[in-house]
PDB file of N, CA and C in Angstrom:
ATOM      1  N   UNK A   1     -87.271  71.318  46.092  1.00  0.00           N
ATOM      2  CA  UNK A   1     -87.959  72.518  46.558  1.00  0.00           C
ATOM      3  C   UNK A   1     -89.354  72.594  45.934  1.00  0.00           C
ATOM      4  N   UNK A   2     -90.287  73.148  46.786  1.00  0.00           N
ATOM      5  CA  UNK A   2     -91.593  73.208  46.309  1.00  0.00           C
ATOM      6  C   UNK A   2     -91.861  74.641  45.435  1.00  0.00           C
ATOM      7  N   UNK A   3     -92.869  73.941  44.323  1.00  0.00           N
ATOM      8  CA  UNK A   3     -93.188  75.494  43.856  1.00  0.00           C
ATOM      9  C   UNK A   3     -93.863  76.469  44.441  1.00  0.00           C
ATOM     10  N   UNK A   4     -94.050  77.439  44.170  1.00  0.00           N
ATOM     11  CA  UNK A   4     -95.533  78.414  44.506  1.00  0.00           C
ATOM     12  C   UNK A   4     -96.384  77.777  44.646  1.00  0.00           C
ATOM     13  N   UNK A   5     -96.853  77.569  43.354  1.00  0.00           N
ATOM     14  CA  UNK A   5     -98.360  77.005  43.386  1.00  0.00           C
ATOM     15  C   UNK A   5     -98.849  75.797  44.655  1.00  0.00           C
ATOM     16  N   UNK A   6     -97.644  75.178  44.836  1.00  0.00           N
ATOM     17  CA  UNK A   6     -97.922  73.826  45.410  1.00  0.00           C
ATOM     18  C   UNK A   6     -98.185  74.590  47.165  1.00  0.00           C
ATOM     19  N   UNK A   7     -97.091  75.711  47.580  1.00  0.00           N
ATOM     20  CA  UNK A   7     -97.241  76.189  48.200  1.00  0.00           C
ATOM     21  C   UNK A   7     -98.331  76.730  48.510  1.00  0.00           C
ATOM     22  N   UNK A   8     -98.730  77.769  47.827  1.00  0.00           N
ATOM     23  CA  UNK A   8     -99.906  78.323  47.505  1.00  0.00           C
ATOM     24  C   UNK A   8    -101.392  77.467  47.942  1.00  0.00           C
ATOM     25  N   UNK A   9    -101.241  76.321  47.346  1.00  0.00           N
ATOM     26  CA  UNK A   9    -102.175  75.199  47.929  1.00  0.00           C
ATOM     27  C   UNK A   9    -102.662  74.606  48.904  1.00  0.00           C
ATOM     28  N   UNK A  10    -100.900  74.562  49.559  1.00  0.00           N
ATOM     29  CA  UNK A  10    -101.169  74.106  50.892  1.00  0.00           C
ATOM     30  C   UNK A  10    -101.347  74.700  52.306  1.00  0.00           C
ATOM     31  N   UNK A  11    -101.341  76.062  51.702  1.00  0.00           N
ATOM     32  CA  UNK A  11    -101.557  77.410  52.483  1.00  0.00           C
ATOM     33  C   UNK A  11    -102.852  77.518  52.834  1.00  0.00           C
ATOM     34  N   UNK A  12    -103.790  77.336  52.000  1.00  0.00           N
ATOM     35  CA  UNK A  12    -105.412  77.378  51.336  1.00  0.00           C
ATOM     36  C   UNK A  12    -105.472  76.296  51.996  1.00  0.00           C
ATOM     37  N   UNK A  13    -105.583  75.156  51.907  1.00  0.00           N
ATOM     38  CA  UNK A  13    -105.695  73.973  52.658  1.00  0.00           C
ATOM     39  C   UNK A  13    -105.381  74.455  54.066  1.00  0.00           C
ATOM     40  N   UNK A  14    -104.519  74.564  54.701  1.00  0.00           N
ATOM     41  CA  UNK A  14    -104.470  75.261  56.108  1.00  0.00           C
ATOM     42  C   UNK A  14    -105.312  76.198  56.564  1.00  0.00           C
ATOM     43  N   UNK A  15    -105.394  77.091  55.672  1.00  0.00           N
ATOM     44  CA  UNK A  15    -106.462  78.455  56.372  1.00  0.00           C
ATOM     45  C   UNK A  15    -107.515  77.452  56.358  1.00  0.00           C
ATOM     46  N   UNK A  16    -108.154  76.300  55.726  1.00  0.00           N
ATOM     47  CA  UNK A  16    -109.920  75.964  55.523  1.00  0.00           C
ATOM     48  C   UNK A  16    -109.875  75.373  57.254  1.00  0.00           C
ATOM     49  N   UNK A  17    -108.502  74.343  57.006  1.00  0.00           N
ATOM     50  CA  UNK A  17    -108.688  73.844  58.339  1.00  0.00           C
ATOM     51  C   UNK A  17    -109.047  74.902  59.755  1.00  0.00           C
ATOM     52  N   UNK A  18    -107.644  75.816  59.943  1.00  0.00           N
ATOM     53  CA  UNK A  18    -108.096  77.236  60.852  1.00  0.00           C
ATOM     54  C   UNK A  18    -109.401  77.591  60.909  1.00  0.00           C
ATOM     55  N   UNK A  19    -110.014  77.815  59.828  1.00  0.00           N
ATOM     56  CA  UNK A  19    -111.440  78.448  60.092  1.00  0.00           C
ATOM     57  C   UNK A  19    -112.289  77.407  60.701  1.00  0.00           C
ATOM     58  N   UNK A  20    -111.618  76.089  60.818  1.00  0.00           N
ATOM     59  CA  UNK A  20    -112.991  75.693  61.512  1.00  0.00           C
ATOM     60  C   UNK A  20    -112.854  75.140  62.972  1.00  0.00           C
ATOM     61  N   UNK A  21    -111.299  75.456  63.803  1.00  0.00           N
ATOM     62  CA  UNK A  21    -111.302  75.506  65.188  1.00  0.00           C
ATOM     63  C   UNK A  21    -112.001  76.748  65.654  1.00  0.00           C
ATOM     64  N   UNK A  22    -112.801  75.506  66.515  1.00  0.00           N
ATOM     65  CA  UNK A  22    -114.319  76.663  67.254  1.00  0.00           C
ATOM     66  C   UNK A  22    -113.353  77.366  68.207  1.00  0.00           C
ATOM     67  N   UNK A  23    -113.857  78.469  68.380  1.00  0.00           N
ATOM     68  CA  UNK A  23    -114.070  80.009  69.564  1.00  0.00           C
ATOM     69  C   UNK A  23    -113.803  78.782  71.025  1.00  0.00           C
ATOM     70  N   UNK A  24    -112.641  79.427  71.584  1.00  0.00           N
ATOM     71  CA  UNK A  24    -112.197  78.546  73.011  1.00  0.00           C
ATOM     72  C   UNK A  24    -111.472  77.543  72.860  1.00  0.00           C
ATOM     73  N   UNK A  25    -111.179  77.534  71.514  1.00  0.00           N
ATOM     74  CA  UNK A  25    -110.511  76.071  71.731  1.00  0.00           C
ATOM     75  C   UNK A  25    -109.281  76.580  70.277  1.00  0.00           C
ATOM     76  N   UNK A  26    -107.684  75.680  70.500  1.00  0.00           N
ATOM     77  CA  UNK A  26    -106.894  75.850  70.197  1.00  0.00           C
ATOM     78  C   UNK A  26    -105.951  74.550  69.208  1.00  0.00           C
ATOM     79  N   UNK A  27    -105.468  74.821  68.229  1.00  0.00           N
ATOM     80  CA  UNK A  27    -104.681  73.642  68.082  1.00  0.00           C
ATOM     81  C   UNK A  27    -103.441  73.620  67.287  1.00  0.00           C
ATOM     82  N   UNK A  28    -102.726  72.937  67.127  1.00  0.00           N
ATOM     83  CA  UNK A  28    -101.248  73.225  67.033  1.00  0.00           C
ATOM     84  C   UNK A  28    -100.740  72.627  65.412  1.00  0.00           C
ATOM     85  N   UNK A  29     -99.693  73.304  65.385  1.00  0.00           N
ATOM     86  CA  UNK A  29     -99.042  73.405  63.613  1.00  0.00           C
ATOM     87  C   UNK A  29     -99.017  71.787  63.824  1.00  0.00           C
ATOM     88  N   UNK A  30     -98.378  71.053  64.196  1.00  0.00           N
ATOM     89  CA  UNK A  30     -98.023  69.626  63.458  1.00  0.00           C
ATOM     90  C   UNK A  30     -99.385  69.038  64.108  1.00  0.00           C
ATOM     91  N   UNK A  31    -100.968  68.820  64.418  1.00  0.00           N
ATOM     92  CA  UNK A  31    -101.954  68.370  64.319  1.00  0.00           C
ATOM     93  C   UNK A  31    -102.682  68.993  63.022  1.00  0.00           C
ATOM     94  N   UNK A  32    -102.504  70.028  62.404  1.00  0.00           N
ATOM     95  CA  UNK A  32    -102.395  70.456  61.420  1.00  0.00           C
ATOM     96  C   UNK A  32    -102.373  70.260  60.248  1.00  0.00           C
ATOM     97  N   UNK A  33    -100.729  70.020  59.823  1.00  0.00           N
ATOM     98  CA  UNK A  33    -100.066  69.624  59.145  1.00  0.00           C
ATOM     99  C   UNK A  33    -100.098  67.621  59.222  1.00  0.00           C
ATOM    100  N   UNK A  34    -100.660  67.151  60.333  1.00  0.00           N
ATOM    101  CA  UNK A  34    -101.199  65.477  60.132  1.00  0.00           C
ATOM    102  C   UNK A  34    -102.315  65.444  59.968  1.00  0.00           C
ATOM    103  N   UNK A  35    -103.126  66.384  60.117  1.00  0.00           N
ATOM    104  CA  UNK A  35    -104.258  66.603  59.036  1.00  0.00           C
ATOM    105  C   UNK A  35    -104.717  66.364  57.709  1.00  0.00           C
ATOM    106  N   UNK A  36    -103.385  67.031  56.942  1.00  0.00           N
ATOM    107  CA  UNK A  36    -103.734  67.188  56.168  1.00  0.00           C
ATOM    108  C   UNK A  36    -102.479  66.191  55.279  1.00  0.00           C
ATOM    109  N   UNK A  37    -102.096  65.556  56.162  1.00  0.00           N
ATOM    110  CA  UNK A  37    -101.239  64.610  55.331  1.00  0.00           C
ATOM    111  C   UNK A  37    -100.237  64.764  55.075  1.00  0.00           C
ATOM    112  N   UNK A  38     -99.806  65.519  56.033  1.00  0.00           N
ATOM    113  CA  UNK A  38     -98.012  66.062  55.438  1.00  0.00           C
ATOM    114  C   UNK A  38     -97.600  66.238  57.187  1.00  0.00           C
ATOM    115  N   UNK A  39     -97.573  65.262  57.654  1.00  0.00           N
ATOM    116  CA  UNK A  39     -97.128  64.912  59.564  1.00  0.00           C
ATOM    117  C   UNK A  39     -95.589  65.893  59.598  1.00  0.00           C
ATOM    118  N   UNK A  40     -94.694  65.916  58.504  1.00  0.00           N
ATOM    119  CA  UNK A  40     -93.548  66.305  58.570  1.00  0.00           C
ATOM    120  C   UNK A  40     -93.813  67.940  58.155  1.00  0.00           C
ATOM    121  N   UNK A  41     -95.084  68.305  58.398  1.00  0.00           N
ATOM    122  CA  UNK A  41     -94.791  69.646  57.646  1.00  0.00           C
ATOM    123  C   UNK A  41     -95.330  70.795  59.124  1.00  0.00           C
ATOM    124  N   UNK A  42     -95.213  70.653  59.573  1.00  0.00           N
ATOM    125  CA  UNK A  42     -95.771  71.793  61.096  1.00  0.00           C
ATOM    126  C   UNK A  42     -94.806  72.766  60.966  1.00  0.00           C
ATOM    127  N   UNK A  43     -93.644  72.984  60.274  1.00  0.00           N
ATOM    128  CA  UNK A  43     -92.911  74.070  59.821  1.00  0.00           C
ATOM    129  C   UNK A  43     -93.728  74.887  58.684  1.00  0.00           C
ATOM    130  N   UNK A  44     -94.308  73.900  57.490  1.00  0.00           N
ATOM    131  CA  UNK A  44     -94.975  74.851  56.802  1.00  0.00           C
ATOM    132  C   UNK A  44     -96.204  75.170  57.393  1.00  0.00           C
ATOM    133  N   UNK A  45     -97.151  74.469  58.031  1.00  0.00           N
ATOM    134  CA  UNK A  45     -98.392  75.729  59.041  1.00  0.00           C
ATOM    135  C   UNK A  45     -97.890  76.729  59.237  1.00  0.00           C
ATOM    136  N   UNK A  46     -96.615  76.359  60.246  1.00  0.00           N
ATOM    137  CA  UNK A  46     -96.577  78.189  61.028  1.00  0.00           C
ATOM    138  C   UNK A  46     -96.425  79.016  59.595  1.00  0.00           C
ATOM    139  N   UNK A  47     -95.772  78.830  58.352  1.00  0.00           N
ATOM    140  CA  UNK A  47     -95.199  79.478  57.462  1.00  0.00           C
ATOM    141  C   UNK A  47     -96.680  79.975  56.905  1.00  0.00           C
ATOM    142  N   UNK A  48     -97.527  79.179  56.746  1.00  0.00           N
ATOM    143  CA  UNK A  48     -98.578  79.595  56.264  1.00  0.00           C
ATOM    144  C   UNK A  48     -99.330  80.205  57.497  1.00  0.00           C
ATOM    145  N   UNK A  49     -99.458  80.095  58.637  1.00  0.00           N
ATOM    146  CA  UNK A  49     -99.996  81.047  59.511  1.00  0.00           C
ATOM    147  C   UNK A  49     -99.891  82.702  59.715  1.00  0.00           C
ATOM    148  N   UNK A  50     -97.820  82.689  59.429  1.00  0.00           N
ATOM    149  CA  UNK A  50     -97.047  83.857  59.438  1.00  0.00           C
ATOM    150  C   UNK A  50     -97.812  84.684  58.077  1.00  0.00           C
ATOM    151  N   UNK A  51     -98.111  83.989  56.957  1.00  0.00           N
ATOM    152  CA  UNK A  51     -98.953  84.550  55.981  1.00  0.00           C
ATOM    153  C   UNK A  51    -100.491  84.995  55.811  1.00  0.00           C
ATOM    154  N   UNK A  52    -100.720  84.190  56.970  1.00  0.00           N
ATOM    155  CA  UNK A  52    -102.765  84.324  57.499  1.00  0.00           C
ATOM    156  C   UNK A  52    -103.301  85.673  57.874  1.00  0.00           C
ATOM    157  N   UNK A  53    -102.085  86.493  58.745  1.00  0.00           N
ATOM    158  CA  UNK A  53    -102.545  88.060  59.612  1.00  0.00           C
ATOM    159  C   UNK A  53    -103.342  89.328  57.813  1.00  0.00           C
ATOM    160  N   UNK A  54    -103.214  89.377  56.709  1.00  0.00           N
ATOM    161  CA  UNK A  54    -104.020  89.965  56.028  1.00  0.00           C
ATOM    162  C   UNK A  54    -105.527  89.110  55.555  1.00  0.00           C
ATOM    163  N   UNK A  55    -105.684  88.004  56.327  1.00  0.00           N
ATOM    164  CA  UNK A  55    -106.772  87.307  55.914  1.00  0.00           C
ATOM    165  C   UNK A  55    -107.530  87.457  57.599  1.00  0.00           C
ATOM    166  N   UNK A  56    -108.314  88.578  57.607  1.00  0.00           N
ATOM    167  CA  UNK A  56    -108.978  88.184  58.634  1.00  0.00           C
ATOM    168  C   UNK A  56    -110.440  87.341  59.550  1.00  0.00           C
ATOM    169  N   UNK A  57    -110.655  86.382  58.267  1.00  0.00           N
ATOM    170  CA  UNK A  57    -111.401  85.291  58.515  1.00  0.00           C
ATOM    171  C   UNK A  57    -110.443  83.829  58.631  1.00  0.00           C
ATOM    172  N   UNK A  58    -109.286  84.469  59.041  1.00  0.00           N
ATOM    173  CA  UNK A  58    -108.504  82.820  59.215  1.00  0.00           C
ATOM    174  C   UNK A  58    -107.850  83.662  60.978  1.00  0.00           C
ATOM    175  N   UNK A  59    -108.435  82.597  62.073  1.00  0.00           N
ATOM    176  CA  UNK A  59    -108.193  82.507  63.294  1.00  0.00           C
ATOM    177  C   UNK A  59    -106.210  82.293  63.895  1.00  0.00           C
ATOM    178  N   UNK A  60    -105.802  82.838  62.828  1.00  0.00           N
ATOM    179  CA  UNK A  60    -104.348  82.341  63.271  1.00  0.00           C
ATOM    180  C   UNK A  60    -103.900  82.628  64.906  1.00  0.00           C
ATOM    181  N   UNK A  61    -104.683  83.097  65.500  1.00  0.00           N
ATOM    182  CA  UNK A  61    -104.066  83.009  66.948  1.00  0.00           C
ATOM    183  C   UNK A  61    -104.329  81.961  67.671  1.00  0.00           C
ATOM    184  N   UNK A  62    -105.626  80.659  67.043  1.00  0.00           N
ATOM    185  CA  UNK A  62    -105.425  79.881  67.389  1.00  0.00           C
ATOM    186  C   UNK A  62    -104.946  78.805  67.340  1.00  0.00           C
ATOM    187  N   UNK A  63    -103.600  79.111  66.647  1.00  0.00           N
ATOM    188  CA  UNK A  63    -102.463  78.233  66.569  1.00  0.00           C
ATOM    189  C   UNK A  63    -101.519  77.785  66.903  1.00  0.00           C
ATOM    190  N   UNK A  64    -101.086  77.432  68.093  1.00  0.00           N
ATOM    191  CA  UNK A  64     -99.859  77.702  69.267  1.00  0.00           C
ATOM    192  C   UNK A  64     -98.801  75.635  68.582  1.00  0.00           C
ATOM    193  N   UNK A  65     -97.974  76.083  69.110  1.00  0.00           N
ATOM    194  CA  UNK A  65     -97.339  75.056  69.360  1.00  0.00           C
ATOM    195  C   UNK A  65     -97.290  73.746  69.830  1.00  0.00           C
ATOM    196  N   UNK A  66     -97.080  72.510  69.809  1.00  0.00           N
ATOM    197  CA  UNK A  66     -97.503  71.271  70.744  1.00  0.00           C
ATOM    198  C   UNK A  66     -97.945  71.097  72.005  1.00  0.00           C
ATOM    199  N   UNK A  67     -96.819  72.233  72.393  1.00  0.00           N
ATOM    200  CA  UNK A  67     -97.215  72.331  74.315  1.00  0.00           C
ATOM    201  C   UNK A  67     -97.683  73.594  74.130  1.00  0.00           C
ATOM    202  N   UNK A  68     -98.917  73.936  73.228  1.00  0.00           N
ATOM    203  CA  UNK A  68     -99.258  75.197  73.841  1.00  0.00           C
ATOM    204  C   UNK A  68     -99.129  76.574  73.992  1.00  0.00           C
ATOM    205  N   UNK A  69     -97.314  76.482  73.662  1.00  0.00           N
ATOM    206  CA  UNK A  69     -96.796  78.197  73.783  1.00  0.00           C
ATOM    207  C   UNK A  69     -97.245  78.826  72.112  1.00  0.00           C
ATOM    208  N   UNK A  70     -97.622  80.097  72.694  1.00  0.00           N
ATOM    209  CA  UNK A  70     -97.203  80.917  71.894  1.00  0.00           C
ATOM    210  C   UNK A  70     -96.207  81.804  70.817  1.00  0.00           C
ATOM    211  N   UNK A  71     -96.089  80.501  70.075  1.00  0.00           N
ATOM    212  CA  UNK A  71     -94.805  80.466  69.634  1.00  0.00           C
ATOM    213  C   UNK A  71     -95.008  81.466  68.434  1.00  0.00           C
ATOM    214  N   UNK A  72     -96.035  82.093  67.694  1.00  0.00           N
ATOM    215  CA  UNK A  72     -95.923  83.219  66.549  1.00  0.00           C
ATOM    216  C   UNK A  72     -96.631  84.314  66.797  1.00  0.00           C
ATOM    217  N   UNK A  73     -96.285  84.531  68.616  1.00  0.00           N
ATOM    218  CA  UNK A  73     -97.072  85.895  68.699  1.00  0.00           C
ATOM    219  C   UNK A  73     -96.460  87.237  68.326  1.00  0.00           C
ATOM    220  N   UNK A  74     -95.231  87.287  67.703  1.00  0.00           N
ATOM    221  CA  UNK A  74     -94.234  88.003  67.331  1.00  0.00           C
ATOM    222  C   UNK A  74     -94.860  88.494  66.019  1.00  0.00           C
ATOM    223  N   UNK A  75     -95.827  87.294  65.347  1.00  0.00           N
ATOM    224  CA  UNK A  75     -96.233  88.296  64.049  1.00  0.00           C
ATOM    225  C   UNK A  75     -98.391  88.840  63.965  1.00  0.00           C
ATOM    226  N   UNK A  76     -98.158  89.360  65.836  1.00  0.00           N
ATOM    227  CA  UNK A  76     -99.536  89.974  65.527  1.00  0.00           C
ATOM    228  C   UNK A  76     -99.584  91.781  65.416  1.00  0.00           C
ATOM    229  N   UNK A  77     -98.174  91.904  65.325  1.00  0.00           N
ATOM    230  CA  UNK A  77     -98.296  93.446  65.422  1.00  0.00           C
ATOM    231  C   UNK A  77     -97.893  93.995  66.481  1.00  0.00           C
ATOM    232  N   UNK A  78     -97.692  93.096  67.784  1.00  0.00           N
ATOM    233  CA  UNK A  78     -97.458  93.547  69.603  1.00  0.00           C
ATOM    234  C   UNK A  78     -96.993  92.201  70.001  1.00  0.00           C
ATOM    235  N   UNK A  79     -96.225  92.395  71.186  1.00  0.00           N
ATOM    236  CA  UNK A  79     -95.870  90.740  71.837  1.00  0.00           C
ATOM    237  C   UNK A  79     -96.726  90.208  72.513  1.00  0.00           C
ATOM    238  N   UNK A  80     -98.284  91.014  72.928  1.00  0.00           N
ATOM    239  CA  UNK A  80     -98.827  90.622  73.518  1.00  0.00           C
ATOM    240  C   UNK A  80    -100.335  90.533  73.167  1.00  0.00           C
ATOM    241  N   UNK A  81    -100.418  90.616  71.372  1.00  0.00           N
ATOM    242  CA  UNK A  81    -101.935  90.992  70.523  1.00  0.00           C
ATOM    243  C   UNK A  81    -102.074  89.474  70.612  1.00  0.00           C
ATOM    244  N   UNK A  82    -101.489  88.353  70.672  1.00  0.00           N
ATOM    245  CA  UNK A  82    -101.809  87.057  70.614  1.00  0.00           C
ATOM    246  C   UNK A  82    -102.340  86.805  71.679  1.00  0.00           C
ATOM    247  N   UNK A  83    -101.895  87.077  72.442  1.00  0.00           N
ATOM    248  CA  UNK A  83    -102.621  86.556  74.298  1.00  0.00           C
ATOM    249  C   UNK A  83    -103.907  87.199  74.155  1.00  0.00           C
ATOM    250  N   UNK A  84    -103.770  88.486  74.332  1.00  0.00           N
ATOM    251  CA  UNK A  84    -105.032  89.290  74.291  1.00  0.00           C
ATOM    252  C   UNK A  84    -106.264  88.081  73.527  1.00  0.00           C
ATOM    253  N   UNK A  85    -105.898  88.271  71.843  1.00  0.00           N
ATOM    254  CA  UNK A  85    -106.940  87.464  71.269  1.00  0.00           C
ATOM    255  C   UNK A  85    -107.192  86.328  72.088  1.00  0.00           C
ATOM    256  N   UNK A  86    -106.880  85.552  72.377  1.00  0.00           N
ATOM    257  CA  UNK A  86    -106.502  84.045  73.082  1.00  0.00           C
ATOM    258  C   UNK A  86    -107.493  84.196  74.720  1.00  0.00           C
ATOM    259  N   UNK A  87    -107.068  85.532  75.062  1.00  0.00           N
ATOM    260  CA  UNK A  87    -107.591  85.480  76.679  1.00  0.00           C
ATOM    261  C   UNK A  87    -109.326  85.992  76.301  1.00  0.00           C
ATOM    262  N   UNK A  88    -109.447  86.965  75.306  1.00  0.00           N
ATOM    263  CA  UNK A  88    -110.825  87.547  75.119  1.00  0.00           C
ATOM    264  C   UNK A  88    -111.099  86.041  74.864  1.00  0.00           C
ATOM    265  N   UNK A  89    -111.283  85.288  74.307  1.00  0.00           N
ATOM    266  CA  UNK A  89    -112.205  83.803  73.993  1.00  0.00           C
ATOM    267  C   UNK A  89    -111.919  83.062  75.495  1.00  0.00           C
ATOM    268  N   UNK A  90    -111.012  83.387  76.581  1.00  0.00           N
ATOM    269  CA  UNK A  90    -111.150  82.584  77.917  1.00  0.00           C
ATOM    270  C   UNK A  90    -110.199  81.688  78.083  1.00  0.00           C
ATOM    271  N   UNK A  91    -109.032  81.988  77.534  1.00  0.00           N
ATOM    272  CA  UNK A  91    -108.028  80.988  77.688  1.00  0.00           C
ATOM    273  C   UNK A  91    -107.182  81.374  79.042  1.00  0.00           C
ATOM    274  N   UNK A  92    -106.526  81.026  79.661  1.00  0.00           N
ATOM    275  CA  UNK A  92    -105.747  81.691  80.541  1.00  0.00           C
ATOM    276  C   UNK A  92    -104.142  81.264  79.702  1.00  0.00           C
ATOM    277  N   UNK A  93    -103.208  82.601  80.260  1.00  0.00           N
ATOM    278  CA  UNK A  93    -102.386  81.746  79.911  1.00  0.00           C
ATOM    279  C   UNK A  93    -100.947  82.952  80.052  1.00  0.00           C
ATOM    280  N   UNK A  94     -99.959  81.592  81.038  1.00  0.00           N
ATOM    281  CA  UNK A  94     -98.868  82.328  81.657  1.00  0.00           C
ATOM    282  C   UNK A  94     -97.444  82.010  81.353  1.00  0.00           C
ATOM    283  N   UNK A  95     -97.068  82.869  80.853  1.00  0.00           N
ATOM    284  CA  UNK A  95     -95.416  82.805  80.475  1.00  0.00           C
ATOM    285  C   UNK A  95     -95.485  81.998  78.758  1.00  0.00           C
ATOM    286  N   UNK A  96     -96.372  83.625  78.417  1.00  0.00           N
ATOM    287  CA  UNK A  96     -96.819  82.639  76.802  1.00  0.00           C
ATOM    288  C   UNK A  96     -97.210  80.979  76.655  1.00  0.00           C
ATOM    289  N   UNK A  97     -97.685  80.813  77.528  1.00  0.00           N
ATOM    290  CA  UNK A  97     -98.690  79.228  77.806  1.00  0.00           C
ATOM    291  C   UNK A  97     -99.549  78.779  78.290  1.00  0.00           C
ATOM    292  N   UNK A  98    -100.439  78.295  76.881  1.00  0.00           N
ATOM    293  CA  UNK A  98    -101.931  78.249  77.595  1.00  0.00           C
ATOM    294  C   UNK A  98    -101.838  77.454  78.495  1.00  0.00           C
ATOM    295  N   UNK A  99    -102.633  77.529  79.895  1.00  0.00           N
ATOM    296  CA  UNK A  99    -103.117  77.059  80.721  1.00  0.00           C
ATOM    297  C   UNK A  99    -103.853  75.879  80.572  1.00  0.00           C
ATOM    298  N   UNK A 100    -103.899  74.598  80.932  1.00  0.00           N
ATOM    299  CA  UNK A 100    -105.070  73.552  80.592  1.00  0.00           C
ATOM    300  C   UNK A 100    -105.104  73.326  78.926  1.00  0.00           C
ATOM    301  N   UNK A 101    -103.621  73.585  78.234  1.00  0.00           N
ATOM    302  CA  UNK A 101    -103.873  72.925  77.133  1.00  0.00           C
ATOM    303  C   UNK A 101    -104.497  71.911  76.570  1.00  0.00           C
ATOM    304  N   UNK A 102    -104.379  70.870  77.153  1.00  0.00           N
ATOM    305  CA  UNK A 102    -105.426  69.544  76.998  1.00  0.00           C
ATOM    306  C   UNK A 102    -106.476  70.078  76.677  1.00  0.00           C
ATOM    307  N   UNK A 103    -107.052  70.532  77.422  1.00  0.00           N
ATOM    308  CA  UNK A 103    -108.797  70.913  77.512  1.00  0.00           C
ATOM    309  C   UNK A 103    -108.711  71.831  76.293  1.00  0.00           C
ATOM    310  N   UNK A 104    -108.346  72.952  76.593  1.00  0.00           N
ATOM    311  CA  UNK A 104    -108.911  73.691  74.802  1.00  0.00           C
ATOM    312  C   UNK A 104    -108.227  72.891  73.848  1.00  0.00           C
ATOM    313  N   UNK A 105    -107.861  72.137  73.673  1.00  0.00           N
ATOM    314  CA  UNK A 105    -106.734  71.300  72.057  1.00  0.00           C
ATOM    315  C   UNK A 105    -108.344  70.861  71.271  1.00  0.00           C
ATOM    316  N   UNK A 106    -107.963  70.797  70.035  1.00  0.00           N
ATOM    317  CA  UNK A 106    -109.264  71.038  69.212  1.00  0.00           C
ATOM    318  C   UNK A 106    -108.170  70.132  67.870  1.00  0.00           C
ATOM    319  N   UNK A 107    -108.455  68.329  67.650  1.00  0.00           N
ATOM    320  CA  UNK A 107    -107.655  67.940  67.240  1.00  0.00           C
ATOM    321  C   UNK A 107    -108.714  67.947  65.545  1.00  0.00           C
ATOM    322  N   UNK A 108    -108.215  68.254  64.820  1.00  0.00           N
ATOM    323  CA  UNK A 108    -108.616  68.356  63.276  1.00  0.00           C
ATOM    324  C   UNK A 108    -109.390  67.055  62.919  1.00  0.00           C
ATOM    325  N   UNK A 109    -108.677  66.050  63.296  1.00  0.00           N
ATOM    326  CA  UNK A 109    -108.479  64.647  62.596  1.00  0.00           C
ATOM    327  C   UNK A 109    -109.788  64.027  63.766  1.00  0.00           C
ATOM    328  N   UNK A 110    -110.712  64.589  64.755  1.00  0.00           N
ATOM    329  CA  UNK A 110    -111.539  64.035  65.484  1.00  0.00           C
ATOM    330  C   UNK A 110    -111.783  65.015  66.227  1.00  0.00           C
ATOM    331  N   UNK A 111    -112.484  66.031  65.353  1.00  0.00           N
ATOM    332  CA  UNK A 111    -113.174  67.282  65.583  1.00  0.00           C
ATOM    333  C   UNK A 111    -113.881  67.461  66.723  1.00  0.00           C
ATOM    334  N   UNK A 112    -115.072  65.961  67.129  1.00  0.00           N
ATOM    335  CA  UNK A 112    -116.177  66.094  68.124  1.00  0.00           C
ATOM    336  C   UNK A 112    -115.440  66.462  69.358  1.00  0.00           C
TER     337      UNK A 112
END
């Protein structure tokens, strides 16, 4: 089991990454988590995402799942404060799934 601290770390390491998927564009816990060197860890993103909503310079709504869904819109306060955020930047997106995922995916590891 991991400690705090280590936790703690890799939380911080996640939010730096978040802050720097640009406005329109989206990308997912395990591109993330192979980011940053831990391919097996896209369980701890969301964990550290679920912890992001009192940090409001970390973009956690743009964090969806592999294919896209909206898989932690349950912790914006409403079932539907995640879309909202998501659609104000121009995403479309139906039955909790972005639309044209491909196109907004914003991969960490080959930013351009």
């Amino acid at each position: 089991m991991k400690n705090k601290a280590t936790e703690s770390d890799f939380f911080l390491r996640v939010y730096d990454v978040v802050r720097q998927i640009p406005d329109r564009r989206v990308c997912s816990y395990g591109a993330i988590a192979a980011h940053l060197g831990m391919p097996r860890s896209a369980r701890m993103v969301g964990w550290a995402m679920n912890a992001a909503h009192s940090k409001p310079d970390v973009p956690a709504h743009r964090v969806v799942n592999r294919n896209g869904m909206l898989t932690g819109k349950h912790h914006f306060g409403g079932p539907r404060v995640m879309q909202q955020l998501l659609e104000n930047e121009g995403h479309q997106i139906e039955n909790d799934q972005i639309l044209n995922f491909k196109n907004s995916f914003w991969d960490p590891s080959n930013p351009v």
